[in-house]
Protein backbone atom coordinates (compact mmCIF):
# COMPACT_ATOMS: atom_id res chain seq x y z
CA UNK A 1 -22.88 16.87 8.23
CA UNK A 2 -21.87 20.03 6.73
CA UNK A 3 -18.28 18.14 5.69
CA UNK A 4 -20.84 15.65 4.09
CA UNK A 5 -23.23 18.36 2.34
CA UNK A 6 -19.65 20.01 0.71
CA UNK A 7 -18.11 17.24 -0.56
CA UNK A 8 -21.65 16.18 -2.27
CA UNK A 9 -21.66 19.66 -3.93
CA UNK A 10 -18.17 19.65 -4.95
CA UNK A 11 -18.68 16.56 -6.59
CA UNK A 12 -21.96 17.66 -8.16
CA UNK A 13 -20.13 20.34 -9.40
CA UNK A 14 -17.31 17.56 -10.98
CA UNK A 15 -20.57 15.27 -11.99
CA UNK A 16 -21.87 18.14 -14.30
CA UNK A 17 -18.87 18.89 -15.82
CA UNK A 18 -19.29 14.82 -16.98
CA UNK A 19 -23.02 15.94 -19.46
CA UNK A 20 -19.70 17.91 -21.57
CA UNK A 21 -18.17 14.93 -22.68
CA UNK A 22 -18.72 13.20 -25.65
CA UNK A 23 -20.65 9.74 -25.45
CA UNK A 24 -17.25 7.89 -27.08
CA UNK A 25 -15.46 9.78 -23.85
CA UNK A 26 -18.17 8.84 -21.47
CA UNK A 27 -17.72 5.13 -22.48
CA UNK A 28 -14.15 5.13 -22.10
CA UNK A 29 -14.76 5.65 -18.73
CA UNK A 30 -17.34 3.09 -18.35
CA UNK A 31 -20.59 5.41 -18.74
CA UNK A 32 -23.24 6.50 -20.84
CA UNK A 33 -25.44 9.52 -21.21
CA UNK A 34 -28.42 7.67 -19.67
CA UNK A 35 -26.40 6.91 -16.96
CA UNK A 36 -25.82 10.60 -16.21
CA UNK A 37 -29.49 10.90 -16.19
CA UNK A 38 -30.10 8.39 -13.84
CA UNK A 39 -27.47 9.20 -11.32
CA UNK A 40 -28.62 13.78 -11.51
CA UNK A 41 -32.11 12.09 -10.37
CA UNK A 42 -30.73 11.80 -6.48
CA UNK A 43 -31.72 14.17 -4.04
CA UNK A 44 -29.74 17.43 -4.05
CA UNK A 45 -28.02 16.66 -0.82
CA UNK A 46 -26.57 13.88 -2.20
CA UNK A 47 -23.10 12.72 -3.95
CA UNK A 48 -24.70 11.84 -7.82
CA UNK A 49 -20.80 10.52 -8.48
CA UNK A 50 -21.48 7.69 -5.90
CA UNK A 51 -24.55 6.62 -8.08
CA UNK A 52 -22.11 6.53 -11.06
CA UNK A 53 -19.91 4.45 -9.15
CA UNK A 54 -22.63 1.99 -8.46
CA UNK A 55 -23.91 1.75 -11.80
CA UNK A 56 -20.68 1.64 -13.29
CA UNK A 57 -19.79 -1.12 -10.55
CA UNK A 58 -22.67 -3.52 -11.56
CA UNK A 59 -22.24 -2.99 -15.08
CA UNK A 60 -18.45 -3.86 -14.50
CA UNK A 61 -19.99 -7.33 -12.73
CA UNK A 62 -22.50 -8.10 -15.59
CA UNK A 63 -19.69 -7.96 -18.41
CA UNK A 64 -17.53 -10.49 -16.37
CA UNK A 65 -20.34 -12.84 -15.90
CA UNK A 66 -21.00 -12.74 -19.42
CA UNK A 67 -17.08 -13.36 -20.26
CA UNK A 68 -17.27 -16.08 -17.66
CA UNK A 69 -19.91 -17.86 -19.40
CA UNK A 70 -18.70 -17.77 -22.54
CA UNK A 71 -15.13 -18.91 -21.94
């Protein structure tokens, strides 16, 4: 637990440094602002950077459906 409780604060720590970047950085990496909003929203005790990875995950999906259809 207290392994768990570190590593969601170190990454916090990484996930803030993230609200520096630019938006045109943010979306080379597959994110936007609101996205950073969504993902601080979790409960402190918890890794924000695996909410990022989720959202970035299904958006990731959504554009390959999309190419699917259209090809």
């Amino acid at each position: 637990a207290v392994a768990n409780t570190y590593r969601a604060w170190k990454n916090r720590r990484a996930f803030y440094r993230l609200g520096e970047m630019s938006d045109a950085e943010l979306a080379d990496i597959g994110l936007t602002r609101a996205d950073l909003h969504v993902a601080v929203a979790v409960p402190f005790g918890r890794d924000p950077t695996a909410k990022l990875r989720a959202i970035a995950g299904d958006r990731a999906e959504t554009i390959k459906d999309l190419a699917r259809k259209v090809a």
